[in-house]
PDB file of N, CA and C in Angstrom:
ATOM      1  N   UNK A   1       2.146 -19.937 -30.535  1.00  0.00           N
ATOM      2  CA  UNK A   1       1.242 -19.690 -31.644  1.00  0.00           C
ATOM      3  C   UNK A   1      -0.046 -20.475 -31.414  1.00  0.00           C
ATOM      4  N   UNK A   2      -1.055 -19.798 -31.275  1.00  0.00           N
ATOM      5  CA  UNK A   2      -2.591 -20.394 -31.463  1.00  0.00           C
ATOM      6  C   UNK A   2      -2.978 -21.469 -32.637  1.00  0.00           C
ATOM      7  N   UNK A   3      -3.617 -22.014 -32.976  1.00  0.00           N
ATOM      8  CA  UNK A   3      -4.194 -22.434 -34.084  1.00  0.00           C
ATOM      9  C   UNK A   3      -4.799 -21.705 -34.659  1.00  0.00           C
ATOM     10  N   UNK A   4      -5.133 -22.071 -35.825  1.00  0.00           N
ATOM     11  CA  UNK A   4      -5.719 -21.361 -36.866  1.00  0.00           C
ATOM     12  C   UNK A   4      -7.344 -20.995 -36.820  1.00  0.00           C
ATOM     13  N   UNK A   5      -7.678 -19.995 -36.794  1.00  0.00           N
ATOM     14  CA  UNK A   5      -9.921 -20.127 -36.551  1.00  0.00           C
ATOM     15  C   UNK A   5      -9.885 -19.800 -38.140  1.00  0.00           C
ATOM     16  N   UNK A   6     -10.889 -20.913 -38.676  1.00  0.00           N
ATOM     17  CA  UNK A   6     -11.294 -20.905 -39.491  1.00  0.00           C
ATOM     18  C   UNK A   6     -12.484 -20.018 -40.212  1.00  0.00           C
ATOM     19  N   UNK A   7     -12.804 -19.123 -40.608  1.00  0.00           N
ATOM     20  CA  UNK A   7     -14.206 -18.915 -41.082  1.00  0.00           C
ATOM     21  C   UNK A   7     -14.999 -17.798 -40.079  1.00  0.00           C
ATOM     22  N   UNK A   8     -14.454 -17.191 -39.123  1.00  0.00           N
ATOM     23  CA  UNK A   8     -14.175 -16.615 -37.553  1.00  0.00           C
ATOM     24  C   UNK A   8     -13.524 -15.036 -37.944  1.00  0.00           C
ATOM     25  N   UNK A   9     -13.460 -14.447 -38.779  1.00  0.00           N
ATOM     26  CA  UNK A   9     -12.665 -13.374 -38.696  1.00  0.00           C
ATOM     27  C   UNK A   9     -13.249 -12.550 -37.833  1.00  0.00           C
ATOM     28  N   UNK A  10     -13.960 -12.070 -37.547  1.00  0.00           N
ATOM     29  CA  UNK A  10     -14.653 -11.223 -36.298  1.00  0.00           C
ATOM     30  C   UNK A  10     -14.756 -11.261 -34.922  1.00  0.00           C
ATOM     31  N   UNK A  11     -14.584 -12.539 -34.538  1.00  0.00           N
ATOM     32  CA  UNK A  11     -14.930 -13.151 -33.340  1.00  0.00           C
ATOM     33  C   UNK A  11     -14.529 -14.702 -32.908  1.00  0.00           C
ATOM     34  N   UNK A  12     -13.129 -14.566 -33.463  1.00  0.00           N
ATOM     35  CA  UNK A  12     -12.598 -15.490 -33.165  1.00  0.00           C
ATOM     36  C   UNK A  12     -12.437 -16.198 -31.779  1.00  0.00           C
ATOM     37  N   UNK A  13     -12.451 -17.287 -30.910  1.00  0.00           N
ATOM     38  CA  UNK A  13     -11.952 -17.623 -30.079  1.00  0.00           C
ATOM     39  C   UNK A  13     -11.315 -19.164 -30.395  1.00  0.00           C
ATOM     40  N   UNK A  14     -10.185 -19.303 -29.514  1.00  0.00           N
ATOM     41  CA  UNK A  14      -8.977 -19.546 -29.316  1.00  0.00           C
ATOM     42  C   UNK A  14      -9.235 -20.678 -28.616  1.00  0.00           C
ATOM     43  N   UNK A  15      -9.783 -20.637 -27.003  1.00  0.00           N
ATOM     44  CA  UNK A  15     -10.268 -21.395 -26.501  1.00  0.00           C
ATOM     45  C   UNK A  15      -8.482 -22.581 -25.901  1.00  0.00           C
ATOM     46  N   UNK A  16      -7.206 -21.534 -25.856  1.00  0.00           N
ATOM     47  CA  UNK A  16      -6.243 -22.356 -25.490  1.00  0.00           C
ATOM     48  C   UNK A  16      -5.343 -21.843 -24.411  1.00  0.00           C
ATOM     49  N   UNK A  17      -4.468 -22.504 -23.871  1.00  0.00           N
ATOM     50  CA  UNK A  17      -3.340 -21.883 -22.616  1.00  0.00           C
ATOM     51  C   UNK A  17      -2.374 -21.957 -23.181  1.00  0.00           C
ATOM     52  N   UNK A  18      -1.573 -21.088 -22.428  1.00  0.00           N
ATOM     53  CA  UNK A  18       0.139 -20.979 -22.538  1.00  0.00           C
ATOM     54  C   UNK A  18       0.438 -20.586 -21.484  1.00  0.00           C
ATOM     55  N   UNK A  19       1.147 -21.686 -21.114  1.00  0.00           N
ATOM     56  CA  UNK A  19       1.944 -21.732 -19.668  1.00  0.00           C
ATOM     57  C   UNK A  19       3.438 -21.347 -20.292  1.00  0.00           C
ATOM     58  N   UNK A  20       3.869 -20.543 -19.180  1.00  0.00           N
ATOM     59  CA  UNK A  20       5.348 -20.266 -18.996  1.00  0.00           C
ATOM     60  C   UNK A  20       6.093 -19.565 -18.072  1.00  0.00           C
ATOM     61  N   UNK A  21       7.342 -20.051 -18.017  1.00  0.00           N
ATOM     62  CA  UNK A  21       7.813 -19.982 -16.637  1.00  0.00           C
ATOM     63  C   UNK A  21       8.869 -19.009 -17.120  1.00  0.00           C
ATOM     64  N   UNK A  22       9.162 -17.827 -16.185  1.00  0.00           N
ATOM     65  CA  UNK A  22      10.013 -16.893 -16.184  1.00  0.00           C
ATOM     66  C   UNK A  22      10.765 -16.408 -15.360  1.00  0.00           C
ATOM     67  N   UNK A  23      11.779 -16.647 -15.459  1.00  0.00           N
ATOM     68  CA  UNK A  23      13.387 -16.380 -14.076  1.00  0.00           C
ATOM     69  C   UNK A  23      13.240 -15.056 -14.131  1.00  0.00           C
ATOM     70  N   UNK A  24      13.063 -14.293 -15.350  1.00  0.00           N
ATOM     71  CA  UNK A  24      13.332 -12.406 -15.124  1.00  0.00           C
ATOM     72  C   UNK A  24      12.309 -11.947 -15.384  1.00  0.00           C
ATOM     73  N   UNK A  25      11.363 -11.779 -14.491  1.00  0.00           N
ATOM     74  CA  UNK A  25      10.212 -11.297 -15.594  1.00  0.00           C
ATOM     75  C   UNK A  25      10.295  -9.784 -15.558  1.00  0.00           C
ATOM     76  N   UNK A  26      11.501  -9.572 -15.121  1.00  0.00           N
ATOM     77  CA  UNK A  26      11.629  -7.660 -15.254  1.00  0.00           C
ATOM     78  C   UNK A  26      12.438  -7.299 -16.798  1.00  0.00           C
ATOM     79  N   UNK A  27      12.559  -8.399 -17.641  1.00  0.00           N
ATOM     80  CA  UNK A  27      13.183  -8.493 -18.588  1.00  0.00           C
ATOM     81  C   UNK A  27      12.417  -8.741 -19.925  1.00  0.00           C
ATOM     82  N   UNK A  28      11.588  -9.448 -19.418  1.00  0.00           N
ATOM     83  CA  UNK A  28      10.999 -10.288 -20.728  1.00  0.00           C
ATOM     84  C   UNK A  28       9.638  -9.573 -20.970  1.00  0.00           C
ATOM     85  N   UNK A  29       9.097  -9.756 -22.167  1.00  0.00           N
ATOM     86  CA  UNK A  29       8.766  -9.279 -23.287  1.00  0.00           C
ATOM     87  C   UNK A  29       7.454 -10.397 -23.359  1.00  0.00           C
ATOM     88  N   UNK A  30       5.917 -10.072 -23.714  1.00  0.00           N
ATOM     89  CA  UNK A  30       5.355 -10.981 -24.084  1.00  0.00           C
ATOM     90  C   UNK A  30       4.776 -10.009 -25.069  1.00  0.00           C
ATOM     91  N   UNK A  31       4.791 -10.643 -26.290  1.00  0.00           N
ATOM     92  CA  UNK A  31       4.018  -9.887 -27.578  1.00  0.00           C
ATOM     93  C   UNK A  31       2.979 -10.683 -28.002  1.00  0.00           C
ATOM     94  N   UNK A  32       1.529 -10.195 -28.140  1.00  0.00           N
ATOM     95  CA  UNK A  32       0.089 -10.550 -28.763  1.00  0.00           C
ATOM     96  C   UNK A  32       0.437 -10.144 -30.204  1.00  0.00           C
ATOM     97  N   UNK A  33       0.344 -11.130 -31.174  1.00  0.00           N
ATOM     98  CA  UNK A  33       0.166 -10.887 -32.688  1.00  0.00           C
ATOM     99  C   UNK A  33      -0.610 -11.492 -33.530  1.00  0.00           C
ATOM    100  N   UNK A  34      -1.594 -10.516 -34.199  1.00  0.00           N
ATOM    101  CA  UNK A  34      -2.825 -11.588 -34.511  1.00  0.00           C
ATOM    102  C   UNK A  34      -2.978 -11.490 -36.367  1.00  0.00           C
ATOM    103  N   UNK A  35      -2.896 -12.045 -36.464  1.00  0.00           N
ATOM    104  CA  UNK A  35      -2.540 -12.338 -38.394  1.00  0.00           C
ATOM    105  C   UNK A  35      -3.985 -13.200 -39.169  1.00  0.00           C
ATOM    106  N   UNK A  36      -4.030 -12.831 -40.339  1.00  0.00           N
ATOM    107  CA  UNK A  36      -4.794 -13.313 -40.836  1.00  0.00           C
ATOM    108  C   UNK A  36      -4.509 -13.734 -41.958  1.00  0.00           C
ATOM    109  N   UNK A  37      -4.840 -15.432 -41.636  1.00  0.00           N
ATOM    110  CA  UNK A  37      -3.874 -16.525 -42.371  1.00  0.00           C
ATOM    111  C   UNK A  37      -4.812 -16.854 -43.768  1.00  0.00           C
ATOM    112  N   UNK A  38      -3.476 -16.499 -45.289  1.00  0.00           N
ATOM    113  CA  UNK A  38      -4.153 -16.620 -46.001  1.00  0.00           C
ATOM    114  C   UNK A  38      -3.426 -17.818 -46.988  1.00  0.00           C
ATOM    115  N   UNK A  39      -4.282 -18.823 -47.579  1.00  0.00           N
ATOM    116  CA  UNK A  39      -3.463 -19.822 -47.962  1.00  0.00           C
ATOM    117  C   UNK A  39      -2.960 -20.220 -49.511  1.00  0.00           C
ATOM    118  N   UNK A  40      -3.162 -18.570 -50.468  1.00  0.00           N
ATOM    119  CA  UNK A  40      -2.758 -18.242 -51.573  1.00  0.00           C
ATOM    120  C   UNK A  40      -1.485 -17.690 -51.689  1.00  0.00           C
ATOM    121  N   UNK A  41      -1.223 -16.352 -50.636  1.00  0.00           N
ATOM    122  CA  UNK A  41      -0.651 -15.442 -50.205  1.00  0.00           C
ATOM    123  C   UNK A  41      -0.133 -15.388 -48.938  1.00  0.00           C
ATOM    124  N   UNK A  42       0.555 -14.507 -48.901  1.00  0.00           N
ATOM    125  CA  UNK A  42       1.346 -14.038 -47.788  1.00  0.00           C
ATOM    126  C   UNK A  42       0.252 -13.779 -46.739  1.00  0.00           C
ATOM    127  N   UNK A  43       0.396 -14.192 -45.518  1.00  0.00           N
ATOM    128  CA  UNK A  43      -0.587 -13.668 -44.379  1.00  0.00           C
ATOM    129  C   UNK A  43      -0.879 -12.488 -44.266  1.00  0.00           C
ATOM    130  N   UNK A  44      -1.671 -12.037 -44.106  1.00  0.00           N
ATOM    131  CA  UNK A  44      -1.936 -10.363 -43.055  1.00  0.00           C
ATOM    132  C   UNK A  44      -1.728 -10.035 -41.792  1.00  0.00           C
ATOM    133  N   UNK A  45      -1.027  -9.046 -41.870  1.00  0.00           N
ATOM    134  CA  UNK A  45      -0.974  -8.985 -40.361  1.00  0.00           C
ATOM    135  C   UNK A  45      -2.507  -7.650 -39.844  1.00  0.00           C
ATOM    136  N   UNK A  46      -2.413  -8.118 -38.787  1.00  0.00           N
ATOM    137  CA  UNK A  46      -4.111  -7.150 -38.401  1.00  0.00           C
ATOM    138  C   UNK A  46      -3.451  -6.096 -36.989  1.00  0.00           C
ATOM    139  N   UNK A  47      -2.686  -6.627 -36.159  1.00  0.00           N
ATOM    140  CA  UNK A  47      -2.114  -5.784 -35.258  1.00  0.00           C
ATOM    141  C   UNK A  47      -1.601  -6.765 -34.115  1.00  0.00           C
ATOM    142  N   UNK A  48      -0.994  -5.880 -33.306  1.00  0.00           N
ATOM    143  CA  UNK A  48      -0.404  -6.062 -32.072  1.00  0.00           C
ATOM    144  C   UNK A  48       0.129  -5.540 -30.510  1.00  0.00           C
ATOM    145  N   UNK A  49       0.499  -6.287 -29.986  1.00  0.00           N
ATOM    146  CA  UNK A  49       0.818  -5.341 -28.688  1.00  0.00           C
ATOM    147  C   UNK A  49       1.976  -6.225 -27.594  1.00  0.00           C
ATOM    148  N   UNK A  50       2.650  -5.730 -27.373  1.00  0.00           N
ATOM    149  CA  UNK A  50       3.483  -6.472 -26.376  1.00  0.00           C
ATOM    150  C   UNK A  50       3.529  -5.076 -25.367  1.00  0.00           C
ATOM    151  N   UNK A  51       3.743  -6.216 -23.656  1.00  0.00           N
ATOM    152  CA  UNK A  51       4.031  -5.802 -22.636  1.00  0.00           C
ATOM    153  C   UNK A  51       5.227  -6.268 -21.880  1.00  0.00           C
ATOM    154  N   UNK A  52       5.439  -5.708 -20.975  1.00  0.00           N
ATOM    155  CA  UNK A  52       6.742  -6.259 -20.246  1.00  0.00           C
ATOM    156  C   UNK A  52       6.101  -7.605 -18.979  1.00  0.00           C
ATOM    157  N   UNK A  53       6.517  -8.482 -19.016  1.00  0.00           N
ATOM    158  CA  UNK A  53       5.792 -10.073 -18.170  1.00  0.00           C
ATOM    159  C   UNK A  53       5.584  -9.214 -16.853  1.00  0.00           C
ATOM    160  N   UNK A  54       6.540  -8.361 -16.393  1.00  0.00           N
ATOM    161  CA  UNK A  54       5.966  -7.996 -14.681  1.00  0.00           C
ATOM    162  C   UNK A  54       5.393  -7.311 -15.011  1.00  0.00           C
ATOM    163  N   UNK A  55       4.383  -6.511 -15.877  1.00  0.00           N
ATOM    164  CA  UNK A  55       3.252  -5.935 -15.647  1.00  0.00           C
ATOM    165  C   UNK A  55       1.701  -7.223 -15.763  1.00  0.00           C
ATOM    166  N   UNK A  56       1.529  -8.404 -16.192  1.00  0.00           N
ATOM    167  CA  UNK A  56       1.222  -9.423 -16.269  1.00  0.00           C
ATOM    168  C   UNK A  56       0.622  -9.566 -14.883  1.00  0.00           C
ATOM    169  N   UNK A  57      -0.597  -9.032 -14.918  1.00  0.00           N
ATOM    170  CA  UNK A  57      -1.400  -8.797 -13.306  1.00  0.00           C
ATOM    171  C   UNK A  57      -2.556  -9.659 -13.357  1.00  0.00           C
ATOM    172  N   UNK A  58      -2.786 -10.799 -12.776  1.00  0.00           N
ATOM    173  CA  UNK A  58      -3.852 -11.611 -12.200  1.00  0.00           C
ATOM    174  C   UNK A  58      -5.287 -11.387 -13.025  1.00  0.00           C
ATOM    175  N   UNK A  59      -5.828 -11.836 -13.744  1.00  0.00           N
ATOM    176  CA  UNK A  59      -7.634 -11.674 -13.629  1.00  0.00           C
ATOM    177  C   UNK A  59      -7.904 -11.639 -15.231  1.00  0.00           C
ATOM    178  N   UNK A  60      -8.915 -10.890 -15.497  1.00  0.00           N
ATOM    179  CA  UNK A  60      -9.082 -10.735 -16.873  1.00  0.00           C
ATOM    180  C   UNK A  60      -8.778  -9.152 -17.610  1.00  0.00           C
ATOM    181  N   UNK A  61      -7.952  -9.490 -18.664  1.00  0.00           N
ATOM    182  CA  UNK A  61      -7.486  -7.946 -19.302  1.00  0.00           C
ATOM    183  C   UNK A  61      -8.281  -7.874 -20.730  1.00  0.00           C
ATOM    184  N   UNK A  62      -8.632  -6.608 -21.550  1.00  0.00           N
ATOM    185  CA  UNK A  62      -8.518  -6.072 -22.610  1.00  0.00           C
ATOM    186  C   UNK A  62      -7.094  -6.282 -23.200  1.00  0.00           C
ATOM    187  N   UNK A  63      -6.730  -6.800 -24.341  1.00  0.00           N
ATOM    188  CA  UNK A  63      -5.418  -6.229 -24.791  1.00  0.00           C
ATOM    189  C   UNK A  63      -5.474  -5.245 -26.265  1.00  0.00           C
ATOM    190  N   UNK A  64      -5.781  -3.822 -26.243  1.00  0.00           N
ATOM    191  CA  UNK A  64      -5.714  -3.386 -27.699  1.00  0.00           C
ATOM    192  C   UNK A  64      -4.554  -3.298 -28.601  1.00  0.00           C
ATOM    193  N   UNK A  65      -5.015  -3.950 -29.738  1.00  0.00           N
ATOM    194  CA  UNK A  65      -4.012  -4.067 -30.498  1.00  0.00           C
ATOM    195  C   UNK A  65      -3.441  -2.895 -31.377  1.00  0.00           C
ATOM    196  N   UNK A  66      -2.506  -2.644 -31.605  1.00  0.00           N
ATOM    197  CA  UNK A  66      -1.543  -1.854 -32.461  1.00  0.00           C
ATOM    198  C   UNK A  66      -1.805  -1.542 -33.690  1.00  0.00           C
ATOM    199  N   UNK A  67      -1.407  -0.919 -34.492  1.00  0.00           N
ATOM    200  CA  UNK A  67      -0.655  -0.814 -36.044  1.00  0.00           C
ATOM    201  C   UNK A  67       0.737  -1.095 -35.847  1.00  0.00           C
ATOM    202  N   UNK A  68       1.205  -1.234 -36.734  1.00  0.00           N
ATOM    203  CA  UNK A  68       2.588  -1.130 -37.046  1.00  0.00           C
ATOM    204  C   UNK A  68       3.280   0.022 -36.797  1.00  0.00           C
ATOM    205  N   UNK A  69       2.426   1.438 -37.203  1.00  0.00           N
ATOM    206  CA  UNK A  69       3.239   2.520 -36.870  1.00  0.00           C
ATOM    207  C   UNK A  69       2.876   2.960 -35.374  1.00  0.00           C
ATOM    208  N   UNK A  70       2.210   1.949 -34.830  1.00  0.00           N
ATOM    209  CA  UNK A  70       1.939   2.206 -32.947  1.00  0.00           C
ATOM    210  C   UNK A  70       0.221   2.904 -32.742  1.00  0.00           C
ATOM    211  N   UNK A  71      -0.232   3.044 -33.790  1.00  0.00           N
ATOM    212  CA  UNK A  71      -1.543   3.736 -33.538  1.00  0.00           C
ATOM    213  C   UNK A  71      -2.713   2.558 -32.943  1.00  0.00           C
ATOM    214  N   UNK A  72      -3.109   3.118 -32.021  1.00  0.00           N
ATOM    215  CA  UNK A  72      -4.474   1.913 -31.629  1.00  0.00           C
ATOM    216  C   UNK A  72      -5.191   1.423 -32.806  1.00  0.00           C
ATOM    217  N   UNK A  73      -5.715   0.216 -32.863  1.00  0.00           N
ATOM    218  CA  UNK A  73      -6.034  -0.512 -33.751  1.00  0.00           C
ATOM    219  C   UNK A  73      -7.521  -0.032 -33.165  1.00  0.00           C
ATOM    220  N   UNK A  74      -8.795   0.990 -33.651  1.00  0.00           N
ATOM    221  CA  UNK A  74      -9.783   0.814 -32.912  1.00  0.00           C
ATOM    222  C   UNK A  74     -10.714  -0.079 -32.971  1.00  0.00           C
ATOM    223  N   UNK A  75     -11.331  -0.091 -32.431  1.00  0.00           N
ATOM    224  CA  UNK A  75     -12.521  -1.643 -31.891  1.00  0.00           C
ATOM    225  C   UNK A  75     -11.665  -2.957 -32.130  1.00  0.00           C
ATOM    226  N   UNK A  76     -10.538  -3.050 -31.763  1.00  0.00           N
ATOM    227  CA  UNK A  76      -9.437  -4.356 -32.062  1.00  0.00           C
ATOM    228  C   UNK A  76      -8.689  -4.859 -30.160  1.00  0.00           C
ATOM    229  N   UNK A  77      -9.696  -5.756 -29.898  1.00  0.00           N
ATOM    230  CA  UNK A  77      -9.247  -6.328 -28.586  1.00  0.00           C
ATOM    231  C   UNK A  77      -8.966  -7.557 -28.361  1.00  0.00           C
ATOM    232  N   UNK A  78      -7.994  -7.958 -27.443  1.00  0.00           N
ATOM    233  CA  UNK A  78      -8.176  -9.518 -27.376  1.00  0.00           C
ATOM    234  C   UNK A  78      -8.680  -9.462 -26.223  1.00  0.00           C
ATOM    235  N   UNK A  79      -9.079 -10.374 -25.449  1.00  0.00           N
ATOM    236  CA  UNK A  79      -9.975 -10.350 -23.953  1.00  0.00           C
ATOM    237  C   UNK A  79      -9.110 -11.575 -23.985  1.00  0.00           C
ATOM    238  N   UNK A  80      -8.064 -11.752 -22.442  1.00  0.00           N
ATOM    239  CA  UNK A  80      -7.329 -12.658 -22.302  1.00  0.00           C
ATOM    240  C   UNK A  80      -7.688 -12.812 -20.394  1.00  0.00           C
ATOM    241  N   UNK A  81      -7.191 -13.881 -20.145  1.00  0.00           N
ATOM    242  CA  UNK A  81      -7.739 -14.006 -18.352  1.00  0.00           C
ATOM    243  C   UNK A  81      -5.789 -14.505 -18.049  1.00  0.00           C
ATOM    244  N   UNK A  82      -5.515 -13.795 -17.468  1.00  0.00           N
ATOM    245  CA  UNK A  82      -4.151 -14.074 -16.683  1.00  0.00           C
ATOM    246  C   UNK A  82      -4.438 -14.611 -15.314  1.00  0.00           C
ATOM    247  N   UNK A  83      -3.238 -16.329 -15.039  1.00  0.00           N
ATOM    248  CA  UNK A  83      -3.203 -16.104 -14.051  1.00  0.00           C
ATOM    249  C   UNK A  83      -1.790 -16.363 -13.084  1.00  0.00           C
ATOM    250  N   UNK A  84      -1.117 -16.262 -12.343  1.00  0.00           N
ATOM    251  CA  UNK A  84       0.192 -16.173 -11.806  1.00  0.00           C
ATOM    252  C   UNK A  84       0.326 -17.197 -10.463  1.00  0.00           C
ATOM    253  N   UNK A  85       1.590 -18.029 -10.788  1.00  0.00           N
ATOM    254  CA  UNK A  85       1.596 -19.058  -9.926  1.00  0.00           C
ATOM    255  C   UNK A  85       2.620 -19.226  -9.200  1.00  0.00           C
ATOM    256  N   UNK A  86       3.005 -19.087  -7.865  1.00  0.00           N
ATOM    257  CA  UNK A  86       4.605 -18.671  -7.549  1.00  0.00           C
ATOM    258  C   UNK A  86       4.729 -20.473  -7.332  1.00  0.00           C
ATOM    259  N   UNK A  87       6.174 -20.687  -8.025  1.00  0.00           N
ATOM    260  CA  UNK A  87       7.002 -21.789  -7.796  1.00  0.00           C
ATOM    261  C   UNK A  87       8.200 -21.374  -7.351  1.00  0.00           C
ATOM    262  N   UNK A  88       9.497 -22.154  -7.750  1.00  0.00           N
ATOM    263  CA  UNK A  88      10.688 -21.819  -7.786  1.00  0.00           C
ATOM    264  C   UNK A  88      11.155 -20.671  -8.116  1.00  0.00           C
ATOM    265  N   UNK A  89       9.796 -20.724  -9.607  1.00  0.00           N
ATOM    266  CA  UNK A  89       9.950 -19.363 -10.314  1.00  0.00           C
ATOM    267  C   UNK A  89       8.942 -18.970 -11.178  1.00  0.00           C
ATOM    268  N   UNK A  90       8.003 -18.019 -11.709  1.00  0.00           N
ATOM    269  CA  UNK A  90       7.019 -17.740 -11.610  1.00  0.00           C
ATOM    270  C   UNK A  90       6.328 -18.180 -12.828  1.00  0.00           C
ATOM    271  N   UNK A  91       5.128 -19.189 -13.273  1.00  0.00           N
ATOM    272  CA  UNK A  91       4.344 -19.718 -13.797  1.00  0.00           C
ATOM    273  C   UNK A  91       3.228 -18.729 -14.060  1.00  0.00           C
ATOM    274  N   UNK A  92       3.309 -18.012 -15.432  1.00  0.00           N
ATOM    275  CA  UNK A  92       2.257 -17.448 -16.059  1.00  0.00           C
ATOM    276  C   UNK A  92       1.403 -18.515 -17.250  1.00  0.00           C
ATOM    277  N   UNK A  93      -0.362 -18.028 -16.723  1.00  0.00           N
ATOM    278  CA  UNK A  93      -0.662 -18.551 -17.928  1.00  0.00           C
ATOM    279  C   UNK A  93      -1.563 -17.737 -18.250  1.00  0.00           C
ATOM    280  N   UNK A  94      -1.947 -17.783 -19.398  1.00  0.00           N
ATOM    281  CA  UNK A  94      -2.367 -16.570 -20.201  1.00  0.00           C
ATOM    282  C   UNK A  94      -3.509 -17.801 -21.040  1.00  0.00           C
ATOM    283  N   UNK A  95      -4.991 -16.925 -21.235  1.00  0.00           N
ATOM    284  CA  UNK A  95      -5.905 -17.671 -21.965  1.00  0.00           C
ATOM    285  C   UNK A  95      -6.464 -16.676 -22.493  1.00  0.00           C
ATOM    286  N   UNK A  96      -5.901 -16.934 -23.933  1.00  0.00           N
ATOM    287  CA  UNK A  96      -6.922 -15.819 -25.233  1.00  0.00           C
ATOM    288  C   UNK A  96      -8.383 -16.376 -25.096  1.00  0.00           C
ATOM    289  N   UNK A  97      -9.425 -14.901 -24.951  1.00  0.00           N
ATOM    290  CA  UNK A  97     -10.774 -15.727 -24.979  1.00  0.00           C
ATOM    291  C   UNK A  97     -10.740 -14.683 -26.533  1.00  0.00           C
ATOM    292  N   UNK A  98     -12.499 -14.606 -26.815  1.00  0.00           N
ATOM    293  CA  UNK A  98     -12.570 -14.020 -27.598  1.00  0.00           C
ATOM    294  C   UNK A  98     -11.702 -12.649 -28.030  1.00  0.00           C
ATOM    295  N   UNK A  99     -11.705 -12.446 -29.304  1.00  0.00           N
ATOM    296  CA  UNK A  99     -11.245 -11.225 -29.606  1.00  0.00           C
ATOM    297  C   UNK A  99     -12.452 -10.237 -30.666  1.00  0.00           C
ATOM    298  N   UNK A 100     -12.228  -9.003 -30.289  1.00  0.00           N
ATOM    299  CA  UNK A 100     -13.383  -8.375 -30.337  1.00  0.00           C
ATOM    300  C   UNK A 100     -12.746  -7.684 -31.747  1.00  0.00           C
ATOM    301  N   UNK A 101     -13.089  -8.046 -33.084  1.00  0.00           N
ATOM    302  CA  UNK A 101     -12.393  -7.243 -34.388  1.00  0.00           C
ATOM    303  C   UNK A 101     -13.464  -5.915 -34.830  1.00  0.00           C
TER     304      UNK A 101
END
């Protein structure tokens, strides 16, 4: 989970890593979920997207986000930079830059 951007709903950036290491990555699951945190109420959710980790290819991606019922979220991107590190066993890190609402 990211921290919270304050005051940012449009053009949030993140500005953080997540490292993680994966024995199967023909298995696993990475899901983008981007919510909008409200501190009266229940959060919002705004959309999402998960991929399978071995598609998780080197450089910088678009990720468009979802609805709930699967419809593209339009003009809704995260711009993330992947990068892949062979060890024992394989070291992904993933850096949310801006997201384009």
């Amino acid at each position: 989970r990211t921290r919270t951007i304050q005051d940012n709903g449009f053009n949030p950036v993140w500005n953080q890593t997540f490292d993680f290491r994966c024995l199967f990555p023909n298995l696993a699951v990475l899901r983008f979920k981007v919510m909008d945190e409200d501190k009266l109420s229940a959060d919002d959710f705004i959309g999402q997207f998960s991929l399978p980790v071995s598609c998780l290819a080197p450089g910088y991606r678009h990720v468009h986000l979802l609805l709930p019922s699967g419809e593209k979220l339009e003009q809704a991107t995260l711009f993330i930079h992947v990068t892949v590190e062979q060890e024992d066993n394989v070291i992904y890190k993933v850096y949310p830059w801006p997201a384009s609402l």
